[in-house]
C-alpha atoms as a PDB file:
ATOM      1  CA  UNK A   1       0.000   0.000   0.000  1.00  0.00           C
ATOM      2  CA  UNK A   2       1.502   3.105  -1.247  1.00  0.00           C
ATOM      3  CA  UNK A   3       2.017   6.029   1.257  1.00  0.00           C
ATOM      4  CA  UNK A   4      -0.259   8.977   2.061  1.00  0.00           C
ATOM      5  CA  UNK A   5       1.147  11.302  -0.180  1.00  0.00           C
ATOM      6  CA  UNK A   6      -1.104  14.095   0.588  1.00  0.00           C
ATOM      7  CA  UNK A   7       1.306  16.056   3.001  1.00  0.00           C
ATOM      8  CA  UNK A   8       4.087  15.547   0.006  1.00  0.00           C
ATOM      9  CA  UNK A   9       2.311  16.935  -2.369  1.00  0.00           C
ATOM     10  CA  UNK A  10       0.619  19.914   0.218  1.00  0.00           C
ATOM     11  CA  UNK A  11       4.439  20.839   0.398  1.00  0.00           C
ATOM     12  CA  UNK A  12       5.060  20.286  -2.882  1.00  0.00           C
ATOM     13  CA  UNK A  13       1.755  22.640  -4.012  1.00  0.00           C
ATOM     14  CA  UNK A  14       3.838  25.796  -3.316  1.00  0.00           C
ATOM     15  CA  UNK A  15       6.318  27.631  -5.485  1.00  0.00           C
ATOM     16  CA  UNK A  16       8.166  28.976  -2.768  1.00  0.00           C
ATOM     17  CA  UNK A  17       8.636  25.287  -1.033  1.00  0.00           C
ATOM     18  CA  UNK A  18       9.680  23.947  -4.840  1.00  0.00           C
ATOM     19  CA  UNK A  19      12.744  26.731  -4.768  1.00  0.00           C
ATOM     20  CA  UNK A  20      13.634  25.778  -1.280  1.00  0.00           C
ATOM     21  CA  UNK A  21      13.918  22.170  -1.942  1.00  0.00           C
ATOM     22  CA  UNK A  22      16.309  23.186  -5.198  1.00  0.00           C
ATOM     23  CA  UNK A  23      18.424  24.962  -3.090  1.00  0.00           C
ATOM     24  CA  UNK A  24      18.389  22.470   0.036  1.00  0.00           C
ATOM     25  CA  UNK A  25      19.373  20.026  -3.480  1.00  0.00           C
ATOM     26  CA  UNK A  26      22.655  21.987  -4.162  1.00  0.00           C
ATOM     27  CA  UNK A  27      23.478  21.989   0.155  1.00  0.00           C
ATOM     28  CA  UNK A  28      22.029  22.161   3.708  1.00  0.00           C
ATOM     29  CA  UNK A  29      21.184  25.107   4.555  1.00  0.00           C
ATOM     30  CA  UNK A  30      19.972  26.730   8.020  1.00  0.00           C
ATOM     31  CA  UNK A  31      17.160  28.977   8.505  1.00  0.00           C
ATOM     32  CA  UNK A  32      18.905  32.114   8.106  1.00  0.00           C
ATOM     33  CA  UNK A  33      20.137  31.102   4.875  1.00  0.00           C
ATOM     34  CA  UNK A  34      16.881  29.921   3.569  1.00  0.00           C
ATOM     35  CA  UNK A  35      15.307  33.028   4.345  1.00  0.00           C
ATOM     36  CA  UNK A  36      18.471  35.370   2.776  1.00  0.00           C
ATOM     37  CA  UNK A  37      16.811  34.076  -0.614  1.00  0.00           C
ATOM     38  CA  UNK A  38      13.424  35.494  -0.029  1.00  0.00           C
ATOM     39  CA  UNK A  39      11.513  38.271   0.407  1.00  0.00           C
ATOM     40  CA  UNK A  40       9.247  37.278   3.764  1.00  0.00           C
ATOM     41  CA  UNK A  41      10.190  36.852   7.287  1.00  0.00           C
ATOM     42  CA  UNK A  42      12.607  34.565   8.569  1.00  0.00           C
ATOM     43  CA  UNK A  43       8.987  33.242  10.836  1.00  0.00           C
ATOM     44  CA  UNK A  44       7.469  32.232   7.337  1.00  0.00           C
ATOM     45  CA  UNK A  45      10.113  30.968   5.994  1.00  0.00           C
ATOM     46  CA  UNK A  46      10.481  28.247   9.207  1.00  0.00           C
ATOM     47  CA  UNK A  47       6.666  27.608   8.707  1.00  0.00           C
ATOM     48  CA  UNK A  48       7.653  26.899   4.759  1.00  0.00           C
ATOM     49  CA  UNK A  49       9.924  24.585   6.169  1.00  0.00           C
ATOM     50  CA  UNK A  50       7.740  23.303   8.802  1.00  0.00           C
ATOM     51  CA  UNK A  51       5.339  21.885   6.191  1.00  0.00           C
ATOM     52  CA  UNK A  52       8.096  20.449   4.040  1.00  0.00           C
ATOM     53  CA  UNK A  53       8.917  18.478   7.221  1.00  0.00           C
ATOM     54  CA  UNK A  54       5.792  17.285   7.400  1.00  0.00           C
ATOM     55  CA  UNK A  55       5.445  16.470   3.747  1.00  0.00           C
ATOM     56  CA  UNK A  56       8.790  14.060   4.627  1.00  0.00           C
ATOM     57  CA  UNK A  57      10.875  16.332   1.870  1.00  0.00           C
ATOM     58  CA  UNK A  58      13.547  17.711   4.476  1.00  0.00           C
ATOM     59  CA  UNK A  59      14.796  16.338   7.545  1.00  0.00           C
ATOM     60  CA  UNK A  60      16.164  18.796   9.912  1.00  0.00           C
ATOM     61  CA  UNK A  61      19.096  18.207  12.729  1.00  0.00           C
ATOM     62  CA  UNK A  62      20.795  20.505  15.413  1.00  0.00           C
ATOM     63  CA  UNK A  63      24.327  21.767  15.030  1.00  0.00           C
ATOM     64  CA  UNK A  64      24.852  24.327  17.826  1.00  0.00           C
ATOM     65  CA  UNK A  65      22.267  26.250  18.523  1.00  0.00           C
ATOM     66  CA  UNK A  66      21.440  26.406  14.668  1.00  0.00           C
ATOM     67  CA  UNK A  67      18.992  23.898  12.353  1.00  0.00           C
ATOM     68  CA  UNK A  68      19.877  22.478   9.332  1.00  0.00           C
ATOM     69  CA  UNK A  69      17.672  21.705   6.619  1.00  0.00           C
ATOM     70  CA  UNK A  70      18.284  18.702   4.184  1.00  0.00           C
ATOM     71  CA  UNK A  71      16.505  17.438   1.069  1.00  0.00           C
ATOM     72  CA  UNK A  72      15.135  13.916   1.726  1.00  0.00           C
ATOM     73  CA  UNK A  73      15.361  13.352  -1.640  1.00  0.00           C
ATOM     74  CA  UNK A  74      13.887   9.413  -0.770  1.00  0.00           C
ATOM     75  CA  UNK A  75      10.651  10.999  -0.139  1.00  0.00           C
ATOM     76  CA  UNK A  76       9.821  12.361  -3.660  1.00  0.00           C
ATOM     77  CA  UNK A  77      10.169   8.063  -5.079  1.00  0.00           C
ATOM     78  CA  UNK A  78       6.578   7.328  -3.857  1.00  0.00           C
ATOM     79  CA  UNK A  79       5.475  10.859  -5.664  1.00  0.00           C
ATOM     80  CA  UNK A  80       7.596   9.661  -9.028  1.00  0.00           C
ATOM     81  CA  UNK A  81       6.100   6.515  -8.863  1.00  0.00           C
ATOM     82  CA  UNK A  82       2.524   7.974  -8.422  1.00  0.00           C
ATOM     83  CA  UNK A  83       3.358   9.870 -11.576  1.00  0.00           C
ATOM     84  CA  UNK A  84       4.824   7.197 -12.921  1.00  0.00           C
ATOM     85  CA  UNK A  85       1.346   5.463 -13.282  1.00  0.00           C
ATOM     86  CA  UNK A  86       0.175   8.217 -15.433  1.00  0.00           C
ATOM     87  CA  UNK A  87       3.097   7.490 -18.425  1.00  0.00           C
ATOM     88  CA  UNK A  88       1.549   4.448 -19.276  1.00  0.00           C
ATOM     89  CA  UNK A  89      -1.647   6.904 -20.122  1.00  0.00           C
ATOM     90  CA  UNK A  90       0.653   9.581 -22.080  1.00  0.00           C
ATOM     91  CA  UNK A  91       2.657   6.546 -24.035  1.00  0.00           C
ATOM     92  CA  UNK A  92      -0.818   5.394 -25.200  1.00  0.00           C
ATOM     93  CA  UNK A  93      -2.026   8.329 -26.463  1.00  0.00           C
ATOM     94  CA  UNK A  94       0.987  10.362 -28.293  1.00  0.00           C
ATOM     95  CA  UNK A  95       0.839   5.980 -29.580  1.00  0.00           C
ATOM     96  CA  UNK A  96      -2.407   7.023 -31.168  1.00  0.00           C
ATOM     97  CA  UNK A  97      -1.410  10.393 -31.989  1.00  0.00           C
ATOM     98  CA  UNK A  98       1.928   9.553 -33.832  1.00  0.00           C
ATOM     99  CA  UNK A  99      -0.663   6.759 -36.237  1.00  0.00           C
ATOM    100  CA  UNK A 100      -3.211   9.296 -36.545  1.00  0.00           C
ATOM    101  CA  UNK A 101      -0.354  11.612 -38.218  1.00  0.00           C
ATOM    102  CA  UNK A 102       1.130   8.604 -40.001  1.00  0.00           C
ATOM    103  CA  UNK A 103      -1.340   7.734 -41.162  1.00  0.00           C
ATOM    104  CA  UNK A 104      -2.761  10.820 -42.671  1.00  0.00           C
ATOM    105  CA  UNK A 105       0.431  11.905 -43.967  1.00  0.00           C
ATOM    106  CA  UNK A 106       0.961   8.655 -45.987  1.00  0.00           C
ATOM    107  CA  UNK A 107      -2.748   9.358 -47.214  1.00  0.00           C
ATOM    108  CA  UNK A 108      -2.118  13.528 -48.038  1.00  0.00           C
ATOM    109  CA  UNK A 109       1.017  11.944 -49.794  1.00  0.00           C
ATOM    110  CA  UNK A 110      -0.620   9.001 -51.874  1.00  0.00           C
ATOM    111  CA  UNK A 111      -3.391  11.823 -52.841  1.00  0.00           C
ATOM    112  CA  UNK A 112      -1.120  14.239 -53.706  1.00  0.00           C
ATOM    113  CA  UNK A 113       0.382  11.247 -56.317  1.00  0.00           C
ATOM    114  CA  UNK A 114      -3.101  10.680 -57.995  1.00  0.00           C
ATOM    115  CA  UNK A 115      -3.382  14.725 -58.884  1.00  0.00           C
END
């Protein structure tokens, strides 16, 4: 039984969370640096984070008196493989759509023959 992926995709919903997990992709970051890349409090910013934590996308661990934030990349497989479902869907139908045009281009061209 898969997951509940609803809290992953919740977090994943919002633009802002998106850039924060591409930058948490390239290195840890803490709070203060998160927030140095936007334009809102540092107090949104941790509730940004908050609900990527909760979505399972970053894990977060003490070093000092600072948090770091980390991309758990692991947690986006289960949201690939959701999506993964749907290729079978899009491989049938560009299937159908690449005959279609076949298929009336080798009739355009045998009309075109008969003129």
């Amino acid at each position: 039984m898969p997951p509940d992926l609803q809290p992953t995709f919740r977090a994943l919903a919002d633009p802002t969370r998106r850039d924060i997990l591409r930058m948490l992709g390239d290195r840890d970051m803490t709070i203060a640096e998160v927030s140095d890349h936007f334009d809102m409090t540092r107090a949104a910013v941790k509730k940004h984070l908050v609900v990527l934590g909760d979505g399972g996308l970053i894990t977060v661990r003490a070093e000092g008196r600072e948090k770091i934030n980390s991309l758990n990349a692991h947690a986006l497989r289960p949201v690939a493989d959701w999506l993964g479902w749907f290729e079978s869907f899009w491989d049938t139908r560009l299937d159908a759509l690449k005959s279609a045009i076949e298929k009336e281009t080798s009739n355009d061209t045998g009309h075109n023959n008969n003129d």
